[in-house]
N, C-alpha and C. Protein backbone atom coordinates (compact mmCIF):
# COMPACT_ATOMS: atom_id res chain seq x y z
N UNK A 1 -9.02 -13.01 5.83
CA UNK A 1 -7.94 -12.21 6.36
C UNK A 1 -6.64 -12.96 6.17
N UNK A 2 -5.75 -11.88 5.66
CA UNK A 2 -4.15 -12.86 5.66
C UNK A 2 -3.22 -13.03 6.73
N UNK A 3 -2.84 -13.37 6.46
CA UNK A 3 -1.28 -13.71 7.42
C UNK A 3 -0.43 -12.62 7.44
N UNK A 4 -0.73 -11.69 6.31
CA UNK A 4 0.62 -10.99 6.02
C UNK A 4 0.48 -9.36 7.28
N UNK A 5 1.31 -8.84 7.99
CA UNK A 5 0.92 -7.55 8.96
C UNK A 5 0.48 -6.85 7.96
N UNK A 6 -0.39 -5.58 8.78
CA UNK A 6 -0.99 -4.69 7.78
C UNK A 6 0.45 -3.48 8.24
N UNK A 7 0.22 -2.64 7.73
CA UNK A 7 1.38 -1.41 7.74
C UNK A 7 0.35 -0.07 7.72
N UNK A 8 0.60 0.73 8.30
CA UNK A 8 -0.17 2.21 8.27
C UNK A 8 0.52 3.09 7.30
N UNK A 9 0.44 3.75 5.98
CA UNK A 9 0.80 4.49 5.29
C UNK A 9 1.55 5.87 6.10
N UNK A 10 2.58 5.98 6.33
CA UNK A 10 3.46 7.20 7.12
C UNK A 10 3.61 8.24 6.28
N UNK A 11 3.47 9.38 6.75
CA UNK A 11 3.74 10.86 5.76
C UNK A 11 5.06 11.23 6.59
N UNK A 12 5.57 11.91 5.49
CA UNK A 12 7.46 12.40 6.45
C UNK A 12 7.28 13.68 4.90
N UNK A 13 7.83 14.45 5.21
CA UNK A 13 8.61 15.56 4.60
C UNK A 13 9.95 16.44 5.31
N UNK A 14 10.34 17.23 4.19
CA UNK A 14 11.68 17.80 4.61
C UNK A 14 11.29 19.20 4.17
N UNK A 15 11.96 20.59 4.56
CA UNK A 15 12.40 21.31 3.50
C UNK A 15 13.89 21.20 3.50
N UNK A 16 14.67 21.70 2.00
CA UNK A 16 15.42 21.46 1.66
C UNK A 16 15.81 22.86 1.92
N UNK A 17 16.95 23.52 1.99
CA UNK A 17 17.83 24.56 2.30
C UNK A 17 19.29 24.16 2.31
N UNK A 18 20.29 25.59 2.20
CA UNK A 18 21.35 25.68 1.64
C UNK A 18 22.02 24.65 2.71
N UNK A 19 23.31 23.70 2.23
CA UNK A 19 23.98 22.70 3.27
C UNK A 19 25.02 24.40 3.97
N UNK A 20 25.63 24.28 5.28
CA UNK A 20 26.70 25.00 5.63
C UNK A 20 27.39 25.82 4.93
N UNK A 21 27.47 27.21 5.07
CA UNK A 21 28.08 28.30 4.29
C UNK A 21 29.53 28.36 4.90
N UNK A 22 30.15 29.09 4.23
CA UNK A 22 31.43 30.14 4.36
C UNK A 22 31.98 30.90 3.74
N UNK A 23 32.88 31.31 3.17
CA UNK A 23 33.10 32.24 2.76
C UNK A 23 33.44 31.98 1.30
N UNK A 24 34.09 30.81 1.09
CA UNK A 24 34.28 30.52 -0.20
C UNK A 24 32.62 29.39 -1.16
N UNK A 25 32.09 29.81 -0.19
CA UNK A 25 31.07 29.02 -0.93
C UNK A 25 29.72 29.31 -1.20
N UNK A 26 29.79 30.64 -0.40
CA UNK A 26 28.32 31.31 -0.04
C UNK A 26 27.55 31.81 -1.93
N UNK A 27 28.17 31.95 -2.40
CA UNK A 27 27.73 32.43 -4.04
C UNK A 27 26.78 31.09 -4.65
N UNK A 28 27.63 29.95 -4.45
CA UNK A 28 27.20 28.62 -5.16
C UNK A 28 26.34 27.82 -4.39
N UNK A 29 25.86 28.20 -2.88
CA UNK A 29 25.09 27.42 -2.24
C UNK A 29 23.83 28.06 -1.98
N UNK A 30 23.43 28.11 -2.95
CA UNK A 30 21.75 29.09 -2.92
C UNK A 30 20.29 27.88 -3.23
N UNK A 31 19.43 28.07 -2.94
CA UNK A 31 18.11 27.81 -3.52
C UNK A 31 17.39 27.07 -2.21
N UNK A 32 16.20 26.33 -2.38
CA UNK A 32 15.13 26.08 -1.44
C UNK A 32 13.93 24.72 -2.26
N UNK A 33 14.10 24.54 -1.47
CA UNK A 33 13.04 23.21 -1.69
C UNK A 33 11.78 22.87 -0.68
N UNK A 34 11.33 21.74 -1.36
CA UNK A 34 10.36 20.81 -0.33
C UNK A 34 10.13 19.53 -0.99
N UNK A 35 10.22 18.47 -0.08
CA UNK A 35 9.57 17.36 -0.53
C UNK A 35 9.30 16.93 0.44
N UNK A 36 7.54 15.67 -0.08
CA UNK A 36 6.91 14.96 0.90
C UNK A 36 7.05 13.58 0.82
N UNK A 37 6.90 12.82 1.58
CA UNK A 37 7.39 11.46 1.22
C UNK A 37 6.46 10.34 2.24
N UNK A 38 6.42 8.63 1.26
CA UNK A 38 5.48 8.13 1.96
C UNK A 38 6.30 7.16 2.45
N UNK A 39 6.33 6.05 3.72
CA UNK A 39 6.72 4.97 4.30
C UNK A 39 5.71 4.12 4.16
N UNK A 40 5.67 2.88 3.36
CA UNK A 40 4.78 1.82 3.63
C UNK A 40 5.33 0.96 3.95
N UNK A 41 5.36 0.48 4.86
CA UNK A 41 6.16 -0.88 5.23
C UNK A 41 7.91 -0.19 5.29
N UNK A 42 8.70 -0.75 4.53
CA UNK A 42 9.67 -0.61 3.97
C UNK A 42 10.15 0.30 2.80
N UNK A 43 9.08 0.22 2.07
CA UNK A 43 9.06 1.05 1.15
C UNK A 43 8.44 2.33 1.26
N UNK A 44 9.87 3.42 0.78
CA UNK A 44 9.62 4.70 0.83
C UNK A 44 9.69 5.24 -0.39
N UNK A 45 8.99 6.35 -0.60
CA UNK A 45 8.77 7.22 -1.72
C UNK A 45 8.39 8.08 -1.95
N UNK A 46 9.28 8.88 -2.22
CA UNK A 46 9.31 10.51 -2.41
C UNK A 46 9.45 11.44 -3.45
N UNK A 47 8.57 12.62 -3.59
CA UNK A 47 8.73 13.12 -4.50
C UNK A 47 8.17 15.15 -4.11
N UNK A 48 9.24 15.59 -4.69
CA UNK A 48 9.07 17.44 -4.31
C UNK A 48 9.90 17.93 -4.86
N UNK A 49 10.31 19.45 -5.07
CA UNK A 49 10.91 20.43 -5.94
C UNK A 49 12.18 21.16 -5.51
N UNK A 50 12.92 21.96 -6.17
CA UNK A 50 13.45 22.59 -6.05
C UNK A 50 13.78 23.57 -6.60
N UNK A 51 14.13 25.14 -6.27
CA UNK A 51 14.96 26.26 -7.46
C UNK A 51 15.27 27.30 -6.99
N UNK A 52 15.88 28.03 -7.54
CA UNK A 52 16.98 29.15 -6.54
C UNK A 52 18.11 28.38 -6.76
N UNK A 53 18.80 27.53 -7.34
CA UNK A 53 20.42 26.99 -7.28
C UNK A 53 21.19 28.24 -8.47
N UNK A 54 22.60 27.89 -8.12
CA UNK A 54 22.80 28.80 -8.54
C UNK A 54 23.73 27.83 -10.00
N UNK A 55 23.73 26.97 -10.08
CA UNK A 55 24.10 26.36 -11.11
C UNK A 55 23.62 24.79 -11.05
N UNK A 56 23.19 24.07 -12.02
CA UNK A 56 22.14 23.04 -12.50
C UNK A 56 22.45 21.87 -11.09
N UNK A 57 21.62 20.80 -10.72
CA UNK A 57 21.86 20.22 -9.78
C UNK A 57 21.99 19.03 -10.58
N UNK A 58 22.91 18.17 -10.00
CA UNK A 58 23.65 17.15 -10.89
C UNK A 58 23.26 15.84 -10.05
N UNK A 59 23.16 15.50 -8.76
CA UNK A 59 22.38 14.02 -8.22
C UNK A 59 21.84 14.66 -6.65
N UNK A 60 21.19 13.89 -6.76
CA UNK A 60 20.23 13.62 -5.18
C UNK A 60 20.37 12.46 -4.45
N UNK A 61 20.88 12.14 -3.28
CA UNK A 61 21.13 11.31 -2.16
C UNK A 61 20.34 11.06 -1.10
N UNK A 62 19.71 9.92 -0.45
CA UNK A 62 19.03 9.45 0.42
C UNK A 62 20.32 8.88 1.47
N UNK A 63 20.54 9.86 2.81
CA UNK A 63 21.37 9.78 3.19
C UNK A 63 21.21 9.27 4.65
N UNK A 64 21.90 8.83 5.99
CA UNK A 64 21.33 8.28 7.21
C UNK A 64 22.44 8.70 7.65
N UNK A 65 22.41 9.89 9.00
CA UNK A 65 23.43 9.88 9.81
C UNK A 65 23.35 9.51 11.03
N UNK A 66 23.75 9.94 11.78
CA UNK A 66 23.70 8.91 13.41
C UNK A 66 22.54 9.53 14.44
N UNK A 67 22.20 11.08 13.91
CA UNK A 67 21.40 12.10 14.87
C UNK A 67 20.86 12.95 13.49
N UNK A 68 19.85 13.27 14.08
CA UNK A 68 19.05 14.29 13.57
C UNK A 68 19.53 15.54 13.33
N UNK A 69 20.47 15.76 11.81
CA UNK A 69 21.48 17.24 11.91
C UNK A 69 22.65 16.61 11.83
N UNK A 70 23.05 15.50 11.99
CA UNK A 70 24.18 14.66 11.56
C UNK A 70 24.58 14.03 10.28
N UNK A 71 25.47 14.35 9.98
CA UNK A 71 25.98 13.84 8.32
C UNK A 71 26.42 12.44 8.34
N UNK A 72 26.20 11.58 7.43
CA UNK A 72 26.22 9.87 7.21
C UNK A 72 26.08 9.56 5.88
N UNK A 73 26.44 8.78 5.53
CA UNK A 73 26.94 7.94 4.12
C UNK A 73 25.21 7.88 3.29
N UNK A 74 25.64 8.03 2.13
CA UNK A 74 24.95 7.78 1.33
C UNK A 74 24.05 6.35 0.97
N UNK A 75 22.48 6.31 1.46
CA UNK A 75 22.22 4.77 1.43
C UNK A 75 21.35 4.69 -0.05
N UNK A 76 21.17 5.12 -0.69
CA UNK A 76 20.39 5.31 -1.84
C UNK A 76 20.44 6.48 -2.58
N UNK A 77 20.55 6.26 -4.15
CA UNK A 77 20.40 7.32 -5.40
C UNK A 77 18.93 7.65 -5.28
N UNK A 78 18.91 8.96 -5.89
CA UNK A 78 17.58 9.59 -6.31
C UNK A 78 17.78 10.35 -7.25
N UNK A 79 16.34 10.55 -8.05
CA UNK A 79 16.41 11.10 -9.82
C UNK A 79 15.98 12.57 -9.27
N UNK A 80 17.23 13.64 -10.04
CA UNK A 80 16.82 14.71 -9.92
C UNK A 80 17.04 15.30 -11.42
N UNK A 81 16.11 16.28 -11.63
CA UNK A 81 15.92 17.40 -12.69
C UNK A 81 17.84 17.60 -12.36
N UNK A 82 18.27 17.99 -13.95
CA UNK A 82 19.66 18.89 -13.97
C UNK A 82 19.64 20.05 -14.41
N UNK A 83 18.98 20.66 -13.27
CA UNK A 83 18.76 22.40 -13.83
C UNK A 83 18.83 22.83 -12.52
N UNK A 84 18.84 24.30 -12.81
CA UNK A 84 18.64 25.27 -11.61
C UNK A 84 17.48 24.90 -10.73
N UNK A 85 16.24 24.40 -11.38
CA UNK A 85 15.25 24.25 -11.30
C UNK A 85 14.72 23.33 -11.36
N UNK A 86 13.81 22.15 -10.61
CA UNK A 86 13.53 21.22 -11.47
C UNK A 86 12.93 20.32 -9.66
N UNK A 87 12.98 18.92 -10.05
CA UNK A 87 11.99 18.05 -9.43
C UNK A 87 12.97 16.60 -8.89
N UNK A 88 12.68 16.34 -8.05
CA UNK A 88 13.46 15.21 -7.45
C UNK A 88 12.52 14.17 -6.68
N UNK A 89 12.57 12.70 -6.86
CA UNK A 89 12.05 11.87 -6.67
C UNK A 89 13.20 10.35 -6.30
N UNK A 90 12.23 9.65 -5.75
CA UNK A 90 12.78 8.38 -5.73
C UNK A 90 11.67 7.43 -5.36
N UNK A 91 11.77 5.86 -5.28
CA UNK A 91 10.98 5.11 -5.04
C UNK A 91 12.20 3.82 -3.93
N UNK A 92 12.08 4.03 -2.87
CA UNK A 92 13.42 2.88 -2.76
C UNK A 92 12.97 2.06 -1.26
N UNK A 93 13.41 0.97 -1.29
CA UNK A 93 13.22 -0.14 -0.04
C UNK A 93 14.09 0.22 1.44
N UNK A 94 13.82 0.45 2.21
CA UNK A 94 14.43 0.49 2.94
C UNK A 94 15.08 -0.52 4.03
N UNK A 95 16.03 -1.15 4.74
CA UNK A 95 16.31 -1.77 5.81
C UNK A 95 15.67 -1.23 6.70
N UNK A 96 15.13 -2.87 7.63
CA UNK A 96 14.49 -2.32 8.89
C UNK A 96 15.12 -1.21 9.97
N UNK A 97 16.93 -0.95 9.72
CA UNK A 97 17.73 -0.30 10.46
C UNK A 97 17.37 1.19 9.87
N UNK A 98 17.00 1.24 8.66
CA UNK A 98 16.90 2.62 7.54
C UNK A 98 15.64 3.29 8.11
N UNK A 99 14.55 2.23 8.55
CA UNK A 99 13.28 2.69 8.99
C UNK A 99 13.53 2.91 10.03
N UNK A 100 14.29 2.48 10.98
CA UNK A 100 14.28 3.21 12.21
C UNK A 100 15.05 4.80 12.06
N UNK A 101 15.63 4.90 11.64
CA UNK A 101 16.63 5.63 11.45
C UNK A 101 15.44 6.57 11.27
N UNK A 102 15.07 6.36 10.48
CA UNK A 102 14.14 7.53 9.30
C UNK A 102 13.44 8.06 10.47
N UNK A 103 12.56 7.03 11.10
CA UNK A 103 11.66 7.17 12.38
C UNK A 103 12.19 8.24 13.38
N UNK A 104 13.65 8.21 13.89
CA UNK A 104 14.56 8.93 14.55
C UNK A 104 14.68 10.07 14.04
N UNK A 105 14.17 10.29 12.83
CA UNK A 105 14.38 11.90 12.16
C UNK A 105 16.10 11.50 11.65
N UNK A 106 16.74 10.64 11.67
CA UNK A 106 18.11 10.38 11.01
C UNK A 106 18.64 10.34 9.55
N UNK A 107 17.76 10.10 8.96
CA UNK A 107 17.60 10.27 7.39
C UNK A 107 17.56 11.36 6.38
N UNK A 108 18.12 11.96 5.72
CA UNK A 108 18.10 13.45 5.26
C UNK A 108 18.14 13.28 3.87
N UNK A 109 18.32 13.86 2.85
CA UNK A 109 17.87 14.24 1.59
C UNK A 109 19.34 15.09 1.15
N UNK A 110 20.02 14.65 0.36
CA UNK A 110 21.48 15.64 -0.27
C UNK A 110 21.44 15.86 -1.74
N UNK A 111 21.19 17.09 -2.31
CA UNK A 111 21.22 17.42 -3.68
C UNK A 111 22.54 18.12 -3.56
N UNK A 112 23.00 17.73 -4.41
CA UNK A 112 24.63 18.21 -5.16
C UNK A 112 24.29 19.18 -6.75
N UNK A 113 24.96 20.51 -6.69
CA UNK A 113 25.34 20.41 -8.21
C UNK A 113 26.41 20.43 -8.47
N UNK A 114 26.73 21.79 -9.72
CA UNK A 114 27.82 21.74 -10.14
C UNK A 114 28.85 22.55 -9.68
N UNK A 115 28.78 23.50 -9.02
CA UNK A 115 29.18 24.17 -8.04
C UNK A 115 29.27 23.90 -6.76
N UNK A 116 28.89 22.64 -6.45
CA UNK A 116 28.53 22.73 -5.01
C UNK A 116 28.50 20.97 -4.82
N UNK A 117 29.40 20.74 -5.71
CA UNK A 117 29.55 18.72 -6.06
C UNK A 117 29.28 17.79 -4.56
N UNK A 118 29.37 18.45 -3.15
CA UNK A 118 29.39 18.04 -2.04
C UNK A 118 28.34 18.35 -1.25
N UNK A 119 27.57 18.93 -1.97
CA UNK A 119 25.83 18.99 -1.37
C UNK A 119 25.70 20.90 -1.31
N UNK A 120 24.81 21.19 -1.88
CA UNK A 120 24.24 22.34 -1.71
C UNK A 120 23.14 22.37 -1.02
N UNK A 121 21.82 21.68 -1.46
CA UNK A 121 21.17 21.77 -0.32
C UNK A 121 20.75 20.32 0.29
N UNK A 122 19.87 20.43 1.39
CA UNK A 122 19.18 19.27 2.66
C UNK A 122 18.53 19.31 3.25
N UNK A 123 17.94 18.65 3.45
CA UNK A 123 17.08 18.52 4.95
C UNK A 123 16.99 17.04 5.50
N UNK A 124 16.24 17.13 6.56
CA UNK A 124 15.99 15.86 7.71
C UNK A 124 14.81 15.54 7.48
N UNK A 125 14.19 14.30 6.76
CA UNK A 125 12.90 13.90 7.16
C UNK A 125 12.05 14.12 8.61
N UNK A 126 11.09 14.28 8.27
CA UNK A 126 10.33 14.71 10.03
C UNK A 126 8.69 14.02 9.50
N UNK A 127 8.34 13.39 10.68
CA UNK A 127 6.57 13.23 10.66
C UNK A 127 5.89 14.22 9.97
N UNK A 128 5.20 13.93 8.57
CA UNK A 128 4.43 14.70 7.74
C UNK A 128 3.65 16.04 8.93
N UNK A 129 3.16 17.68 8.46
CA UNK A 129 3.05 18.19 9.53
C UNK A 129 2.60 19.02 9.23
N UNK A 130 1.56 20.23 9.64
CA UNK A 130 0.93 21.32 9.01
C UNK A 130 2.64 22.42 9.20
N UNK A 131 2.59 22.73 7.88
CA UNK A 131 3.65 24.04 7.53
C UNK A 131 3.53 25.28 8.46
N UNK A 132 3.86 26.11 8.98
CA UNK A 132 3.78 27.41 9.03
C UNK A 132 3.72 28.15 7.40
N UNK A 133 2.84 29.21 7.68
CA UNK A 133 3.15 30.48 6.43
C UNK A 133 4.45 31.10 6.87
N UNK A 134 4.53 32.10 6.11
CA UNK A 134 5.82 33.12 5.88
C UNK A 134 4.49 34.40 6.13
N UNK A 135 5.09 35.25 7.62
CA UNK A 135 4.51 36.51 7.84
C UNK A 135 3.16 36.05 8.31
N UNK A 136 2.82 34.90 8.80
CA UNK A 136 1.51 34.36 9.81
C UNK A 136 2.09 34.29 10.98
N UNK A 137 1.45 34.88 12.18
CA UNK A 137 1.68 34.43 13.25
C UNK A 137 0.86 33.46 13.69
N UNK A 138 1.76 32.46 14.18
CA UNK A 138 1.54 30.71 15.05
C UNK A 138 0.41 31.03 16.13
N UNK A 139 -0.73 30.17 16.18
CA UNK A 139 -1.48 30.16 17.03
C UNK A 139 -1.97 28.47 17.39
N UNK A 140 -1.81 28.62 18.80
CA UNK A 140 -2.12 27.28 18.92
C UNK A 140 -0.75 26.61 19.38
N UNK A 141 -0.86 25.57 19.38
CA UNK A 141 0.31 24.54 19.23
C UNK A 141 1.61 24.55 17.93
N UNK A 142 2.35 24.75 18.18
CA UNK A 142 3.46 24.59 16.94
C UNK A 142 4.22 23.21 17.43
N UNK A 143 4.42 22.97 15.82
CA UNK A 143 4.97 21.48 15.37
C UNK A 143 6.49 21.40 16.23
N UNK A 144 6.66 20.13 16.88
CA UNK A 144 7.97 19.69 17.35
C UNK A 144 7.73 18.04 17.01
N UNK A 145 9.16 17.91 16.15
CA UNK A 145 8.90 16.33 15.73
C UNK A 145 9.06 15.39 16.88
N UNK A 146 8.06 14.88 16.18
CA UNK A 146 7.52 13.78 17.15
C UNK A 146 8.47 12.06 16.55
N UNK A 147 9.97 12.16 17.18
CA UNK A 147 10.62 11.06 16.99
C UNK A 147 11.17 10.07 17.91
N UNK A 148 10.65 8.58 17.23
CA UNK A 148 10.89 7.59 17.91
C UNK A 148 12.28 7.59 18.91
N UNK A 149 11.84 7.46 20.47
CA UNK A 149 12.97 7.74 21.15
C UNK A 149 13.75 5.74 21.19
N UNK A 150 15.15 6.01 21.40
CA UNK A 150 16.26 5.31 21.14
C UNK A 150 15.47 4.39 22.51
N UNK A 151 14.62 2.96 22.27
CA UNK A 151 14.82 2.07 23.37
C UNK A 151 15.81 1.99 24.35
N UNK A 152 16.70 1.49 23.76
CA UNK A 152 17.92 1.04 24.49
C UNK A 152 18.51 2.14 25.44
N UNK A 153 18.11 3.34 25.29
CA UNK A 153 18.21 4.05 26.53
C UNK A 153 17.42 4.37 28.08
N UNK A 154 16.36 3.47 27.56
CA UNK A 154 15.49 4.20 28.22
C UNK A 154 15.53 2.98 29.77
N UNK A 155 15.38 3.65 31.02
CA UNK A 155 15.49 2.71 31.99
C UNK A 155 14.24 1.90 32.53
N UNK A 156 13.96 1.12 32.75
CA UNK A 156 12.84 0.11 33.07
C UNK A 156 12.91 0.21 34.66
N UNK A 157 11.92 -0.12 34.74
CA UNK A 157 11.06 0.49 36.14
C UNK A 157 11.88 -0.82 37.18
N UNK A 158 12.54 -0.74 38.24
CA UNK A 158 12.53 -1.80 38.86
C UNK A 158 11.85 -2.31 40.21
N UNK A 159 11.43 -3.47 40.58
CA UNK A 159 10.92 -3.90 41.72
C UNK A 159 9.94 -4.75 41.22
């Protein structure tokens, strides 16, 4: 046996959907995705699809904002297909601050095209998770992510 910790292989996925509409933008912010992604240790890696854009998608961003639904700086590139259509991946290390983050559901996914140079679509990583169908009704328990709550808030018992 080594010295080195063992790590549990983590599943996280997103779906991807249109970033914020309005009026001048609703034409160019179209299409739908999914990707699943693994945490080992530090290292994360992801790979899933996209199509429905309404003009070719030009880069993909591994992004960390402060909350879950919160926008934050770009911490890593990712390889995407430059089409309407196409496939997006990455393989990248994360900071122990990135893994928490991620853990927090803080981490999101930004494809840009050419129409839409400031993100068309996104999503929030979440604990890998059985999907719902489209036109199934939910039986049972439905999925609510299950994310690491913020220590430092939490109050300790006194006496």
């Amino acid at each position: 046996m080594s010295g080195v910790p063992a790590f549990a292989l983590e599943g996280y996925q997103t779906d991807i959907g249109p970033t914020p509409l309005d009026g001048s933008n609703r034409v160019n912010v179209l299409g739908r995705g999914f990707v699943l992604a693994t945490l080992d240790g530090g290292n994360f890696t992801l790979h899933g699809t996209f199509a429905g854009l309404a003009t070719s998608a030009t880069q993909a961003h591994l992004c960390m904002g402060s909350v879950m639904g919160g926008t934050g700086p770009v911490i890593h590139e990712l390889t995407v297909t430059t089409a309407q259509k196409g496939e997006i991946s990455g393989s990248v290390t994360l900071t122990p601050e990135q893994v928490t983050a991620l853990k927090r559901g803080k981490v999101y996914l930004l494809l840009d095209s050419q129409k839409a140079p400031k993100g068309n679509l996104w999503g929030w990583f979440q604990p890998a998770h059985k999907r719902a169908v489209a036109d199934v009704p939910q039986q049972g328990n439905w999925y609510i992510p299950n994310i690491l709550e913020d220590e430092s808030n939490k109050k300790k018992p006194q006496g």
